[in-house]
N, C-alpha and C. Protein backbone atom coordinates (compact mmCIF):
# COMPACT_ATOMS: atom_id res chain seq x y z
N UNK A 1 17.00 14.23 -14.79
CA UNK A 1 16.93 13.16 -13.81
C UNK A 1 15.51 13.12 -13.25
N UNK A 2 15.00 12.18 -13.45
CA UNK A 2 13.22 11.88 -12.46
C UNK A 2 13.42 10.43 -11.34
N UNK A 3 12.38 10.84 -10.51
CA UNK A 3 12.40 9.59 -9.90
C UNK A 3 11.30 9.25 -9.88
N UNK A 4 11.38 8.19 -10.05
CA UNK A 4 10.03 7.18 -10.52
C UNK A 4 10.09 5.78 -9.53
N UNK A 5 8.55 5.80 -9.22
CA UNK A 5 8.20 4.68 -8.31
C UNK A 5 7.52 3.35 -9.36
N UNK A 6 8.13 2.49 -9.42
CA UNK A 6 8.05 1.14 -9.68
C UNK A 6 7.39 0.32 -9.06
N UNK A 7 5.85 -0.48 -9.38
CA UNK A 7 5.21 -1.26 -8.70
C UNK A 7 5.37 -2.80 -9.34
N UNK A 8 5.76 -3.24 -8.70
CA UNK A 8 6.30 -4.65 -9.64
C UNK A 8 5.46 -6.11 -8.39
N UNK A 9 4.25 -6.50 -9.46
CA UNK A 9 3.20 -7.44 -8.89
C UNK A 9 3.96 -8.65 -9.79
N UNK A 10 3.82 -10.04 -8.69
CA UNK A 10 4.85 -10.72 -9.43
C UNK A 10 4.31 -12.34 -8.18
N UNK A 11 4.36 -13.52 -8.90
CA UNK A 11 3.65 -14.45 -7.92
C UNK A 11 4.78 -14.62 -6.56
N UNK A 12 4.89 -14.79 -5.43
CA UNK A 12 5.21 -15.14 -4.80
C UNK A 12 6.55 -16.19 -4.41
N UNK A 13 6.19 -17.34 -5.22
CA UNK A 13 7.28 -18.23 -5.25
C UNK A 13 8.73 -18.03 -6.18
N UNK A 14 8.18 -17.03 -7.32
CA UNK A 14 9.37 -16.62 -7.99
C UNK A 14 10.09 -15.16 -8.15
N UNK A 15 9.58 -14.76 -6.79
CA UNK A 15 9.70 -13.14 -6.27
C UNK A 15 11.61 -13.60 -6.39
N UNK A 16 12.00 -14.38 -5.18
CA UNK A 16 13.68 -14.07 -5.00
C UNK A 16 14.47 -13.93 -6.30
N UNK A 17 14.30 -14.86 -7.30
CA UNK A 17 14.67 -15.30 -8.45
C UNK A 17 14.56 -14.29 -9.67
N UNK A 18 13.55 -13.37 -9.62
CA UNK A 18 13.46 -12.06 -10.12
C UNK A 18 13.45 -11.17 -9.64
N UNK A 19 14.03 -11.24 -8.24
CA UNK A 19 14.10 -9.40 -7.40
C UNK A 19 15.92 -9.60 -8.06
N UNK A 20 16.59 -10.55 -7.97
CA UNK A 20 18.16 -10.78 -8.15
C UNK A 20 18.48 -10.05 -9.46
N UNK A 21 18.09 -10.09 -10.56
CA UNK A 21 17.95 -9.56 -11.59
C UNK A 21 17.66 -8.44 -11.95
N UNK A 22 16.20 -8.12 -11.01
CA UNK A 22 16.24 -6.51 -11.32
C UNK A 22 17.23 -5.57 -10.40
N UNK A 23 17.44 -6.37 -8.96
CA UNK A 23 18.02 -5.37 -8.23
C UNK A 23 19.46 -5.08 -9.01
N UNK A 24 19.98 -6.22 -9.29
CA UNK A 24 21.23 -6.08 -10.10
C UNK A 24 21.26 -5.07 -11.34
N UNK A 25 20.06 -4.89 -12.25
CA UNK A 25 20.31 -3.72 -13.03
C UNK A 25 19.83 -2.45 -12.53
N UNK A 26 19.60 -2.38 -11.21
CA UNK A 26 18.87 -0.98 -10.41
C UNK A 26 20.17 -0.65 -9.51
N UNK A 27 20.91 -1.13 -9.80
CA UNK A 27 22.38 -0.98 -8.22
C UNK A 27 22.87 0.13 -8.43
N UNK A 28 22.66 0.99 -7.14
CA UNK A 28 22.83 2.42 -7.39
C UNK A 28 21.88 3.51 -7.59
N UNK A 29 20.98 3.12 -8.55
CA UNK A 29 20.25 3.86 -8.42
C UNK A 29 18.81 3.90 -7.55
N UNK A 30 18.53 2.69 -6.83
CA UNK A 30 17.45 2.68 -5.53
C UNK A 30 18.05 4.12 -4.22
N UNK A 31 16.27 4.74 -4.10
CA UNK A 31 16.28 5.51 -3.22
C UNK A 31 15.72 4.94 -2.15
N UNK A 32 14.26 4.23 -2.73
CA UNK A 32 13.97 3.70 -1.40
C UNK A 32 12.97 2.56 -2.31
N UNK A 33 12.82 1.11 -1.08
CA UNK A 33 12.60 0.07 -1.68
C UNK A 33 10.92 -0.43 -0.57
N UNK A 34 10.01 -0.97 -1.10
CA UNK A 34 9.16 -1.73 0.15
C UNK A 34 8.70 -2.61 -0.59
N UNK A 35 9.19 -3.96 0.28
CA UNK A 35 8.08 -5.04 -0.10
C UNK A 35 7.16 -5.58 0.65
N UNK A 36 5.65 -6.20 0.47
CA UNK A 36 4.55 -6.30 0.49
C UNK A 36 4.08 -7.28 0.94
N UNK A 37 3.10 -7.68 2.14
CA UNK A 37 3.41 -9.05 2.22
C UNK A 37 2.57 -9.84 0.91
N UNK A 38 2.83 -10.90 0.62
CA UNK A 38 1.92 -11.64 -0.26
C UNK A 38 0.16 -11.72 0.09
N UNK A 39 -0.70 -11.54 -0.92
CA UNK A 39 -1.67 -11.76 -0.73
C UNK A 39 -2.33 -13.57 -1.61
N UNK A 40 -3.70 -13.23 -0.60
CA UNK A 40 -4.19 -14.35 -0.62
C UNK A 40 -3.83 -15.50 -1.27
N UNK A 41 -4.02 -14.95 -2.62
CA UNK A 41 -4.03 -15.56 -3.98
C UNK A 41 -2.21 -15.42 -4.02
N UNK A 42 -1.52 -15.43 -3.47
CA UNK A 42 -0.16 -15.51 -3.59
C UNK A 42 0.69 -14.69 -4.35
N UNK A 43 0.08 -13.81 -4.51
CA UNK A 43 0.63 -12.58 -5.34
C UNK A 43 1.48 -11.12 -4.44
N UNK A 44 2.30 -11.13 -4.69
CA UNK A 44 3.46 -10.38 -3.96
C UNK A 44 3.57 -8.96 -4.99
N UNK A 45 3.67 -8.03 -4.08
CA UNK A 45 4.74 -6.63 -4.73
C UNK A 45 5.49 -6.02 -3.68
N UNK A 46 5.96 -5.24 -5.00
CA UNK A 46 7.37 -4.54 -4.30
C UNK A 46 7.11 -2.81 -5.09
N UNK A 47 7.35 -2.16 -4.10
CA UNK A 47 7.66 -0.67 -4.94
C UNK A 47 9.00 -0.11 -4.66
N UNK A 48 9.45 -0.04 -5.53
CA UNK A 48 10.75 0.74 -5.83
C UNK A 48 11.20 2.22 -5.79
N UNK A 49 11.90 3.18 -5.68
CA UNK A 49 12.01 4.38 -5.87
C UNK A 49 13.24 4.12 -6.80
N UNK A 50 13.32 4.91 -7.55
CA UNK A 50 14.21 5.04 -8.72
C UNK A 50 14.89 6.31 -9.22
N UNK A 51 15.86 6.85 -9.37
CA UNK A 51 16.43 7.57 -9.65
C UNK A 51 16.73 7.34 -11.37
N UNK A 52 16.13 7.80 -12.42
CA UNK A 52 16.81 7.37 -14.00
C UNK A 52 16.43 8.43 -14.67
N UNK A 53 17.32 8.57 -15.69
CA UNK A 53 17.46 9.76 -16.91
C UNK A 53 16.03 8.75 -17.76
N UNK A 54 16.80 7.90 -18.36
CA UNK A 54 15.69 7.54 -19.61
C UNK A 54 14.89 6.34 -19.27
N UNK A 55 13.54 6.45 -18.75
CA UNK A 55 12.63 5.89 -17.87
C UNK A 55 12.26 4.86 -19.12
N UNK A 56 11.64 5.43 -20.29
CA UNK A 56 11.37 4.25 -21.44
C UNK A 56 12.23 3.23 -21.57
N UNK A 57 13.29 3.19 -21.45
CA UNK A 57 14.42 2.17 -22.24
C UNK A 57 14.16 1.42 -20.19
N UNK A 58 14.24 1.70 -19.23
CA UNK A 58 14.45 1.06 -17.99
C UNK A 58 13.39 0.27 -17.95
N UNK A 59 12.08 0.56 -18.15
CA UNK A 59 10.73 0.14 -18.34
C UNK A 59 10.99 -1.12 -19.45
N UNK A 60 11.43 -1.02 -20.56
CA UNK A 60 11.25 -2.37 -21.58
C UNK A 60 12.20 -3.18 -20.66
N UNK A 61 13.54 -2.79 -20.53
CA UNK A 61 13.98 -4.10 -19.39
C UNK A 61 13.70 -4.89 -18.58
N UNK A 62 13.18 -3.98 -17.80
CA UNK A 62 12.37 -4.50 -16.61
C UNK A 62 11.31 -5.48 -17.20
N UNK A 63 10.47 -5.52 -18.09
CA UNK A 63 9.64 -6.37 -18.60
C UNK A 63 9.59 -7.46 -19.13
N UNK A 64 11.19 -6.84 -19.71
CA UNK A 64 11.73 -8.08 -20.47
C UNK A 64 11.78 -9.32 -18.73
N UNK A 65 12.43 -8.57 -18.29
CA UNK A 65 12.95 -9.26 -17.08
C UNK A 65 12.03 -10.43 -16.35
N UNK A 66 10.75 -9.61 -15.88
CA UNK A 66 9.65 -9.43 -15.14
C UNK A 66 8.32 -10.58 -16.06
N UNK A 67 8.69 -11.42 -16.88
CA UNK A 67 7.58 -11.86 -17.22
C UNK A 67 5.98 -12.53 -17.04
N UNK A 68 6.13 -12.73 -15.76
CA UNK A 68 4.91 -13.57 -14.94
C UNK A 68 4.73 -12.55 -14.27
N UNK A 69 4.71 -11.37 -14.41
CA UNK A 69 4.05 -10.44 -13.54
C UNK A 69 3.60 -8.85 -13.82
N UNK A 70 3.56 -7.78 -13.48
CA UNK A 70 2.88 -6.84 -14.12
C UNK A 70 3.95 -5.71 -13.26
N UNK A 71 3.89 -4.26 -14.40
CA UNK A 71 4.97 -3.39 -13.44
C UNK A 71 3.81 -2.32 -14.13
N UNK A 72 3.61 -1.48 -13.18
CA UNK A 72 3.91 -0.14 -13.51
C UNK A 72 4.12 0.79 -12.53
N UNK A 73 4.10 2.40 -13.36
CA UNK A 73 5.34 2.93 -12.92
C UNK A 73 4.53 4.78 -12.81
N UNK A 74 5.06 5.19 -11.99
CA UNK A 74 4.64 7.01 -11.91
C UNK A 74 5.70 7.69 -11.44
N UNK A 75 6.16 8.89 -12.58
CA UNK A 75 6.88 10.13 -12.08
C UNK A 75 6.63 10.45 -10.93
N UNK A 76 7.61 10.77 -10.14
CA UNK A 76 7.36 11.21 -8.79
C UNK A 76 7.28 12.98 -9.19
N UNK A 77 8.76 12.41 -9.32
CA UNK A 77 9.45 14.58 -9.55
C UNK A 77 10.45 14.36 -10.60
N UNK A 78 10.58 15.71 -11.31
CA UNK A 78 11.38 15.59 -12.83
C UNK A 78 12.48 16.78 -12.08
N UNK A 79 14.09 16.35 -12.22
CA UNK A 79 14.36 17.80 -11.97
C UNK A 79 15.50 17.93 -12.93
């Protein structure tokens, strides 16, 4: 089990419309969540805390998901 923090940069206007989607395949496993206010240029994030066994296979989803925007991601702790 690791938990991994999720930075998910994503434009602004289509933040609600893709937080619905990811939160829905993250249910359960969020430890802790913050979102960001938008900057200038209208660009919004969010960091996630995550609780997951197999971080590769969660990562292509999310991307799949996430297309107008950029994620990445750092091991917190492996235990």
């Amino acid at each position: 089990m690791k938990i991994v923090e999720i930075d998910i940069k994503m434009p602004y206007e289509k933040r609600g419309k893709i937080l619905t989607k990811v939160l829905g395949k993250l249910r359960g496993k969020i430890k802790d969540i913050h979102f960001l206010p938008p900057t200038s240029k209208g660009i919004s994030e969010i960091r996630i805390e995550v609780t997951e066994e197999n971080v590769p296979e969660l990562l292509t989803h999310l991307k799949n998901m996430v297309k107008e925007g950029k994620i990445t991601f750092k091991v917190l702790s492996e235990a």
